[in-house]
Every structure is written in structure tokens, then in C-alpha cells.
C-alpha atoms as a PDB file:
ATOM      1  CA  UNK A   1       0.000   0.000   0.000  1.00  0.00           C
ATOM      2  CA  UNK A   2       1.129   3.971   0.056  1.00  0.00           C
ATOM      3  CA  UNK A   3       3.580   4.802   2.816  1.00  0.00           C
ATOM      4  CA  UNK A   4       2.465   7.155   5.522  1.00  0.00           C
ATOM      5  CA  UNK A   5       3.666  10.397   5.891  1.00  0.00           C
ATOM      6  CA  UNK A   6       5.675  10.788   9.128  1.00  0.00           C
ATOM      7  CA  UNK A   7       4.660  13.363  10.905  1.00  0.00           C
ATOM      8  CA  UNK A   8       8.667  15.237  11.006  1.00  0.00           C
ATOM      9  CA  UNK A   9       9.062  15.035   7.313  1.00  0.00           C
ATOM     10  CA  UNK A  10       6.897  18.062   5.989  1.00  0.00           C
ATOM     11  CA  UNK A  11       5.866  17.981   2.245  1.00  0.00           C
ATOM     12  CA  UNK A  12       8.305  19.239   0.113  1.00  0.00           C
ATOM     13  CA  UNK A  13       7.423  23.115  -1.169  1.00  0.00           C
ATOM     14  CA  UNK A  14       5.866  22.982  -4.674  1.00  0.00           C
ATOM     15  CA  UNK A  15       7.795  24.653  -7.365  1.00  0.00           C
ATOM     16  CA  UNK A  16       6.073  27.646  -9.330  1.00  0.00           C
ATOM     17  CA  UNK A  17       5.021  27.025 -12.656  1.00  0.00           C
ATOM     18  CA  UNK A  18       7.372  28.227 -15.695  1.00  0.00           C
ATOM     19  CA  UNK A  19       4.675  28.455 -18.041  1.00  0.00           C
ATOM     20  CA  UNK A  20       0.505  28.916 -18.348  1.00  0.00           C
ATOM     21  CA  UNK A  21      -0.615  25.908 -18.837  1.00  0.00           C
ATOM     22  CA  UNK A  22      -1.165  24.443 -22.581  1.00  0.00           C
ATOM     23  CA  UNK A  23      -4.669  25.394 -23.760  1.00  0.00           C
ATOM     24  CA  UNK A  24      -6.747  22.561 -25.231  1.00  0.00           C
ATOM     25  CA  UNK A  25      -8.435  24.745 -28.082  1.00  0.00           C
ATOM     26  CA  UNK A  26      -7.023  26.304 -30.819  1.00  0.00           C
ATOM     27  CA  UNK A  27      -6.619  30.035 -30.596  1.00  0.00           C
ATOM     28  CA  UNK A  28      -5.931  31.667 -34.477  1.00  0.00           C
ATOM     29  CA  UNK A  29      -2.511  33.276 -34.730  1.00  0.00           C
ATOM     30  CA  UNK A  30      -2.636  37.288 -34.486  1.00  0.00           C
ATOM     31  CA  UNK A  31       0.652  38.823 -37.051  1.00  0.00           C
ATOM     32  CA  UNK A  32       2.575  41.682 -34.956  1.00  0.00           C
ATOM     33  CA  UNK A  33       2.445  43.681 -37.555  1.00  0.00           C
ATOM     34  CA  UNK A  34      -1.360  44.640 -37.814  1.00  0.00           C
ATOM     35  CA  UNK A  35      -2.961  47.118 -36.728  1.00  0.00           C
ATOM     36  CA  UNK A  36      -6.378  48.085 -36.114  1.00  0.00           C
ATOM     37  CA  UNK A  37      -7.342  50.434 -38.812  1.00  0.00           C
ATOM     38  CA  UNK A  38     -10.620  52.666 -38.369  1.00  0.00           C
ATOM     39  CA  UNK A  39     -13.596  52.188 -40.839  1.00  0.00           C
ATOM     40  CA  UNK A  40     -12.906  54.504 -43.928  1.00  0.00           C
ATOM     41  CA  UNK A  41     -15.670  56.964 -44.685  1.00  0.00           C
ATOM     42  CA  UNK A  42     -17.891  56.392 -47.516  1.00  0.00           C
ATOM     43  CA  UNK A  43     -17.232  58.861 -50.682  1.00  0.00           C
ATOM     44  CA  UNK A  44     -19.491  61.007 -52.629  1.00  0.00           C
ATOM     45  CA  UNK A  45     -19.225  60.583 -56.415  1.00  0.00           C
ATOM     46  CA  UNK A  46     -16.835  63.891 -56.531  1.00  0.00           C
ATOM     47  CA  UNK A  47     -14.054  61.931 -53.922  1.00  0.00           C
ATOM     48  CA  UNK A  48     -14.786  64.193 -50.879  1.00  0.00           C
ATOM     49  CA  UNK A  49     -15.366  61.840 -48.038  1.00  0.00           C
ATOM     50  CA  UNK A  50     -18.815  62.381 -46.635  1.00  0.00           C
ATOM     51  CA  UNK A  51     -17.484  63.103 -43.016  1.00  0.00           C
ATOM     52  CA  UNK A  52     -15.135  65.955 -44.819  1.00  0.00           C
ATOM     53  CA  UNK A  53     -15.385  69.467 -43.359  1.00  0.00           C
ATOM     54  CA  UNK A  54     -14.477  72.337 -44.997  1.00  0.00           C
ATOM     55  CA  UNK A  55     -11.782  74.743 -43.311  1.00  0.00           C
ATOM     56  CA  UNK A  56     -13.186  78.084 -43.044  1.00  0.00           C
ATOM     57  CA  UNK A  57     -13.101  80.721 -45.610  1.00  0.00           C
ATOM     58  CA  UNK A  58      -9.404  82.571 -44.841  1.00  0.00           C
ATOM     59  CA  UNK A  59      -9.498  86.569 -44.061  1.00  0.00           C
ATOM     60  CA  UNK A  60      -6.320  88.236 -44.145  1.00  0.00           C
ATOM     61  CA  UNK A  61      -5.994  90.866 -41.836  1.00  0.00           C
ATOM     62  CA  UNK A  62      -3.735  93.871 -40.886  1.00  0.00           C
ATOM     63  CA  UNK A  63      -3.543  94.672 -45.155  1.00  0.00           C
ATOM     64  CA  UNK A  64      -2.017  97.529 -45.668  1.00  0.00           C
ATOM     65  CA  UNK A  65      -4.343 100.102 -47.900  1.00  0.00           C
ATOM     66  CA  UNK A  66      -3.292 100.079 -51.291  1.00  0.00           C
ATOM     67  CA  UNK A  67      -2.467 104.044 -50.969  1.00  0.00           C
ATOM     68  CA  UNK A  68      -2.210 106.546 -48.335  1.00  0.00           C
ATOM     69  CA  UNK A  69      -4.540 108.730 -46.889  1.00  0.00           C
ATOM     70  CA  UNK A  70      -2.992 112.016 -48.612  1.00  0.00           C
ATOM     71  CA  UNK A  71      -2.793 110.695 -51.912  1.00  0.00           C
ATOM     72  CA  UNK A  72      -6.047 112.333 -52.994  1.00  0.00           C
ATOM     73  CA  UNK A  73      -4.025 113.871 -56.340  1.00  0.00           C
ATOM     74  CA  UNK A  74      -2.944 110.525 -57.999  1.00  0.00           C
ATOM     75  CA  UNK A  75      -7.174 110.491 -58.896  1.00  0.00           C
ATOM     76  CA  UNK A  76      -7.479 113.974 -59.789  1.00  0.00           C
ATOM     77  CA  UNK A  77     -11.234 113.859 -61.356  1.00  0.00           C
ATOM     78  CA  UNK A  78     -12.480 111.539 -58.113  1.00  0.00           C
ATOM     79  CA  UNK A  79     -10.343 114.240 -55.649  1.00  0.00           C
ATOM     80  CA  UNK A  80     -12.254 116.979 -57.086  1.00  0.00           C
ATOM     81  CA  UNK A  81     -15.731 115.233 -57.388  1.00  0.00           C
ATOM     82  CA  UNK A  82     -15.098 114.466 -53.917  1.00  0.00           C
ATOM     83  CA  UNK A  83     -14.092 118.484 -53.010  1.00  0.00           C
ATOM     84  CA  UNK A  84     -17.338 119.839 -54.522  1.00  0.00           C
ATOM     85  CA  UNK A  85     -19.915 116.787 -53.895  1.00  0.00           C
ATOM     86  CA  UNK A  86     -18.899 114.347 -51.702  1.00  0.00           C
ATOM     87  CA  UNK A  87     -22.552 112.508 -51.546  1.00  0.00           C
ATOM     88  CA  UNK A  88     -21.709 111.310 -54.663  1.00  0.00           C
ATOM     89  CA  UNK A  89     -18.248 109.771 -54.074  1.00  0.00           C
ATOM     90  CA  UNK A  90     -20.088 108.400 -50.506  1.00  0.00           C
ATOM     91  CA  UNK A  91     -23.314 106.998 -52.626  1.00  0.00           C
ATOM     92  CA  UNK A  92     -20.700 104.574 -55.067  1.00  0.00           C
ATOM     93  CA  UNK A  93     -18.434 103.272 -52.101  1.00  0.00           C
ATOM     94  CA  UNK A  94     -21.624 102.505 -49.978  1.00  0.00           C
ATOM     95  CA  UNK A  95     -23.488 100.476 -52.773  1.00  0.00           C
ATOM     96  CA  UNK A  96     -20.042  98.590 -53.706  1.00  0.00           C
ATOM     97  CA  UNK A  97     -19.717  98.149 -49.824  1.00  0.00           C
ATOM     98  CA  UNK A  98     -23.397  96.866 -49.484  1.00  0.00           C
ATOM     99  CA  UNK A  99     -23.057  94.539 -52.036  1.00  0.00           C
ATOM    100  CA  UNK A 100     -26.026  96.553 -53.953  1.00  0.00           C
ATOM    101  CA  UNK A 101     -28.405  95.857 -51.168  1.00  0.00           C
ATOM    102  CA  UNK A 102     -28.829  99.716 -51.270  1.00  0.00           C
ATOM    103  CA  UNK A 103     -28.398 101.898 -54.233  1.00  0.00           C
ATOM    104  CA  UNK A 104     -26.243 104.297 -54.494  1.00  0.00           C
ATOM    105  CA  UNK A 105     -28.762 107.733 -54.873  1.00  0.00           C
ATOM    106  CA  UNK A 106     -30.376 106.048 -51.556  1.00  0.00           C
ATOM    107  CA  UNK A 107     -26.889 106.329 -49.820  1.00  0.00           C
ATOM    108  CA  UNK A 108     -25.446 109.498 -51.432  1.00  0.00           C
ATOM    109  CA  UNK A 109     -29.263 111.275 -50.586  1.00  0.00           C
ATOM    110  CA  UNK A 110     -28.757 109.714 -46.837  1.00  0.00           C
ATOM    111  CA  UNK A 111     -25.572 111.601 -46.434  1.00  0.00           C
ATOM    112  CA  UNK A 112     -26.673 114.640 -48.013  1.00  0.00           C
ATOM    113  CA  UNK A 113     -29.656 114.842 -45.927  1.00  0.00           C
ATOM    114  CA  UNK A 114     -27.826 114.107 -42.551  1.00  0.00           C
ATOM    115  CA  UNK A 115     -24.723 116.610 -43.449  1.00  0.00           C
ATOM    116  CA  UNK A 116     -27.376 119.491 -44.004  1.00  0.00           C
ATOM    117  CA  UNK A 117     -29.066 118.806 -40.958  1.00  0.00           C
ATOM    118  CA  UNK A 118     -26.668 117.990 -38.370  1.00  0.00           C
ATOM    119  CA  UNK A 119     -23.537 118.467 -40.375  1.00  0.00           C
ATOM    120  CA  UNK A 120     -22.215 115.261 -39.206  1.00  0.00           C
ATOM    121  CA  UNK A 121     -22.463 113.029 -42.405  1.00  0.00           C
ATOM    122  CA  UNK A 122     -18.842 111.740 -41.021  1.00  0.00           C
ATOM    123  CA  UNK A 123     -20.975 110.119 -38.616  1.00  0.00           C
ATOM    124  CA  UNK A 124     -22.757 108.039 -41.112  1.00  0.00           C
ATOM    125  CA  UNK A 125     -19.428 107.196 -43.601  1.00  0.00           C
ATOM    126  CA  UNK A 126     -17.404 106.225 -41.401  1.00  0.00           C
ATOM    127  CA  UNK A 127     -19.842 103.198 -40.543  1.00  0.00           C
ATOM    128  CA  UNK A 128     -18.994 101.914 -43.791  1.00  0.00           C
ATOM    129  CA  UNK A 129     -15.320 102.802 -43.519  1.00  0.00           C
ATOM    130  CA  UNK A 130     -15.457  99.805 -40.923  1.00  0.00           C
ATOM    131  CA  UNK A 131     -17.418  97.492 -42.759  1.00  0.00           C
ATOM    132  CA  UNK A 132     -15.060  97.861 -45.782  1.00  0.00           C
ATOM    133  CA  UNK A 133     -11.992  97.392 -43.290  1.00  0.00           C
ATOM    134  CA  UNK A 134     -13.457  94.100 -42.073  1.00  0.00           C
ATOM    135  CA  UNK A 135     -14.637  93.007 -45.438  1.00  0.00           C
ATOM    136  CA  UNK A 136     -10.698  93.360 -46.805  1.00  0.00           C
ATOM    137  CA  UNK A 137      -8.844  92.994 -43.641  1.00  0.00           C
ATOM    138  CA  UNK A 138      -7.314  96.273 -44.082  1.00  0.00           C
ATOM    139  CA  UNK A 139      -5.091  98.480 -40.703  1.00  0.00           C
ATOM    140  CA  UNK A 140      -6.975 101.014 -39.191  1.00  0.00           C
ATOM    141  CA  UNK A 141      -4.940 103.493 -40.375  1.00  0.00           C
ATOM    142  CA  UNK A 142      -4.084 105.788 -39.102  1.00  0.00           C
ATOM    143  CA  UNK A 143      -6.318 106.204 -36.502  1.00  0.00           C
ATOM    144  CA  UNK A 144      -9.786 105.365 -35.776  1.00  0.00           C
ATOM    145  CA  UNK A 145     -12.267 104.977 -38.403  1.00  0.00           C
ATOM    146  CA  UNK A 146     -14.404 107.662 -36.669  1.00  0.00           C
ATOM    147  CA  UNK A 147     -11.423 110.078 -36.351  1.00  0.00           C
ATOM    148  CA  UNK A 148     -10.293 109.724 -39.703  1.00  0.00           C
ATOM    149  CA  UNK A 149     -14.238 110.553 -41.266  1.00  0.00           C
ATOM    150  CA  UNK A 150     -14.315 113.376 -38.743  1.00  0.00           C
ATOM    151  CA  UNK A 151     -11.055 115.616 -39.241  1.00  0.00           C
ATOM    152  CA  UNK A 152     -10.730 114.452 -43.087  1.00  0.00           C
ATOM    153  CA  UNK A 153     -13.981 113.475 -44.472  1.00  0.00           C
ATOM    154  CA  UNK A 154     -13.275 114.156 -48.010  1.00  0.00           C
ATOM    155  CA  UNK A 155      -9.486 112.596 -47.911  1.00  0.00           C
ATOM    156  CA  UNK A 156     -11.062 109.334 -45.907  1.00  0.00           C
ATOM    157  CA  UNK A 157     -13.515 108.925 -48.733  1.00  0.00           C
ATOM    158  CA  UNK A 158     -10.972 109.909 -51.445  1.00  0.00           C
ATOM    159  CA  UNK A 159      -8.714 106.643 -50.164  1.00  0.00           C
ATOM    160  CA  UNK A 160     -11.804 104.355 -50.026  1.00  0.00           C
ATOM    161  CA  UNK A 161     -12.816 105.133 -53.160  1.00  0.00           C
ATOM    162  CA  UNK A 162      -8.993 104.559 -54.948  1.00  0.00           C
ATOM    163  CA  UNK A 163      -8.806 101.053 -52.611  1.00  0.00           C
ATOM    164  CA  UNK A 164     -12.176 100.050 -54.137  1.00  0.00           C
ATOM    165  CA  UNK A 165     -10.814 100.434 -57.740  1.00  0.00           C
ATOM    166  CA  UNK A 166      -7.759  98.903 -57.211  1.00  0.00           C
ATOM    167  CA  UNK A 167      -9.566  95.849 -56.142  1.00  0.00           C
ATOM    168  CA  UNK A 168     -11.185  95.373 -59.605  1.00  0.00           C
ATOM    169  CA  UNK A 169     -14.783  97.536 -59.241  1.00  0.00           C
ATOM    170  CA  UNK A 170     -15.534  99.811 -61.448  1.00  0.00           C
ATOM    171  CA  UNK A 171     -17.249 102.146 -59.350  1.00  0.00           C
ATOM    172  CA  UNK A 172     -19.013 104.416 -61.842  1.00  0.00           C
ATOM    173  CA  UNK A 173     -21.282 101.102 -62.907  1.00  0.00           C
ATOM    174  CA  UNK A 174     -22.378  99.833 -59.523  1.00  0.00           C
ATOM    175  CA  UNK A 175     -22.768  96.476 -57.743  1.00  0.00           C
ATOM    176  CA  UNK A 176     -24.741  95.257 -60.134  1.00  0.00           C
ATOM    177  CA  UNK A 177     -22.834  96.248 -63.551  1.00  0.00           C
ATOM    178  CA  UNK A 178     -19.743  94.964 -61.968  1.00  0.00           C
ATOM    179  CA  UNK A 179     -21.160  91.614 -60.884  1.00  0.00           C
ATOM    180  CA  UNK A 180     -22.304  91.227 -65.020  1.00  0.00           C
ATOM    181  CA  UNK A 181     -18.886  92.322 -65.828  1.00  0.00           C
ATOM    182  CA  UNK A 182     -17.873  89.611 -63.503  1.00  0.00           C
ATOM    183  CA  UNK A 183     -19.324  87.095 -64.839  1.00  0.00           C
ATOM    184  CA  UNK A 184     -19.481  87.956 -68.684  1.00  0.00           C
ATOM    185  CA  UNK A 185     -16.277  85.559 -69.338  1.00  0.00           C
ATOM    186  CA  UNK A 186     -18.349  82.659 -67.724  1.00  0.00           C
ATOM    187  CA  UNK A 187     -21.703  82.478 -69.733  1.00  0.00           C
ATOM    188  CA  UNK A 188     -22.752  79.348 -71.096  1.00  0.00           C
ATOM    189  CA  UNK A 189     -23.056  79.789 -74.743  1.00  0.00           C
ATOM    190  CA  UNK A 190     -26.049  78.747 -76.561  1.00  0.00           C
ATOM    191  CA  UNK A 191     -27.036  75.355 -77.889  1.00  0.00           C
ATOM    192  CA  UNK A 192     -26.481  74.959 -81.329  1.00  0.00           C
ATOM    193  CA  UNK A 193     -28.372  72.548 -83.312  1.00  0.00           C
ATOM    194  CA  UNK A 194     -26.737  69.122 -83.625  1.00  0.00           C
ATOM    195  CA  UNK A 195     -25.475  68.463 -87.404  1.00  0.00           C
ATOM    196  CA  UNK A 196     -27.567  68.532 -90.821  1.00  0.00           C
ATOM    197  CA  UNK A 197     -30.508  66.105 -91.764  1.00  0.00           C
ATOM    198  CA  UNK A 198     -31.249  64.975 -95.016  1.00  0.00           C
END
């Protein structure tokens, strides 16, 4: 039969394993070198994944004005339009400004009315002095908007006017004629009839 244990030998200590134990299923092999990739986003017809978001629409900002605030003689017919009626000069800038929401005789009458009245028309162009800045990114140079319109009204709308043309508009035509302008080199032309029948 088994020998019995004496009771002054103790058990000898159990060594620790040196490995897990052997698993009796099958477990499939995993490479090293995979990685989990994440699901790729479906695509419209155009390539742009559908999850794609557009960066937002860059504005420069600090631009320096295209001339200085004296240099109301390099536009000698605008400088002295500007001298005798400045309405007029304030009526195109505000409708180019406004996108043509407003036209310009609805501006230039505005200012004419207020400078009669109050003589403080400086008050109402320099609101669009601003609007212009932001819309271009341009300094406020060189000094506040409202400062500028108030101790040189006619040189403030002098510049605005020569930084308008030299960004493309045409003031003397409007919002409107320069959008058509615009877009004159970009009209589809019309169908022509396909070829002859007999």
C-alpha cells in the first residue's frame, strides 16, 4: 500500500510554474504587424469623403491700404468730385460696400440729408469705412475709423474710393454692372443645333 507520511518530514514546497498551462483549443494566430485600422468613410461621387469638413473661408488681416490717406491727387477727377460733392463719391463706395443691397442715390441722398441737418455726415461714412476694413482685412490706419471721417472726411472717402478700384470695381457702374462684368467671361453659350438632316 502507500507509505504514511511521518509526521517530522513536511511535504516538500511545490515549485512555481514556468509556463501557463497548454490550452486545449485552438486560438488563431494574431501577425505583430497589424494594426487596427478605423472604418474609412464612404465617398461622394466627386471623392470628398462624406465626413469631410471644410476649413473656413481665410481673411487676411492687418492689409495695408493700397495708398495713403494724402494721396487724394494721384485720382485727380475723383479728388475733385469728392471736393465739390462728396454725396456722390459716398453713394458709389456705400453700394459697392453693401453689395447693392442699397443703391447708391439712396446712400449718397442719406448723407446729403444728414450733413445738411446735423452736419455730421462723417458720422454716417465712417460706418462703412469699418465694414469695408473688415470686409478686406485692411489696418486702421491711421487712426480710428471715426477720427479719420471726422477731421478728413473728403481725404477718408478719397482713399476708399482709390482702394475700391484697385480691387477690380468699377465704381461708376455699380454692384450690379460689376457683378455682369464679372461674370461675362463665364456664360454658357447657346445650344447649337446638332449636325444637318437629309
Amino acid at each position: 500500500m502507500y507509505p504514511s507520511p511521518s509526521s517530522d518530514q513536511p511535504y516538500p514546497p511545490k515549485a512555481p510554474p514556468s509556463a501557463p498551462p497548454a490550452q486545449s483549443y485552438h486560438q488563431p494566430s494574431v501577425p505583430q504587424h497589424s494594426y487596427h485600422q478605423p472604418p474609412v468613410p464612404p465617398q461622394y461621387a466627386t471623392g470628398v469623403p462624406a465626413q469631410y469638413v471644410a476649413p473656413p473661408p481665410y481673411h487676411p488681416v492687418n492689409v495695408k491700404w493700397s495708398s495713403s490717406l494724402c494721396a487724394c491727387c494721384s485720382d485727380v477727377p475723383n479728388c475733385c468730385l469728392t471736393c465739390w460733392c462728396p454725396c456722390i463719391t459716398f453713394g458709389q463706395i456705400a453700394e459697392i460696400v453693401d453689395k447693392g443691397n442699397t443703391s447708391c442715390g439712396v446712400h449718397g441722398a442719406l448723407y446729403g440729408l444728414i450733413e445738411a441737418a446735423t452736419c455730421c455726415g462723417c458720422m454716417y461714412s465712417c460706418v462703412y469705412r469699418t465694414k469695408m476694413r473688415s470686409q478686406y482685412g485692411l489696418r486702421e490706419s491711421p487712426c480710428n475709423d471715426c477720427l479719420v471721417h471726422f477731421c478728413c472726411e473728403r481725404c477718408a472717402l478719397c482713399q476708399e474710393y482709390r482702394e475700391l478700384k484697385h480691387r477690380g470695381f468699377d465704381i461708376s457702374i455699380g454692384w450690379q454692372g460689376n457683378m455682369e462684368r464679372q461674370n461675362y467671361g463665364v456664360q454658357v453659350p447657346p445650344m447649337t443645333p446638332g449636325g444637318m438632316y437629309r
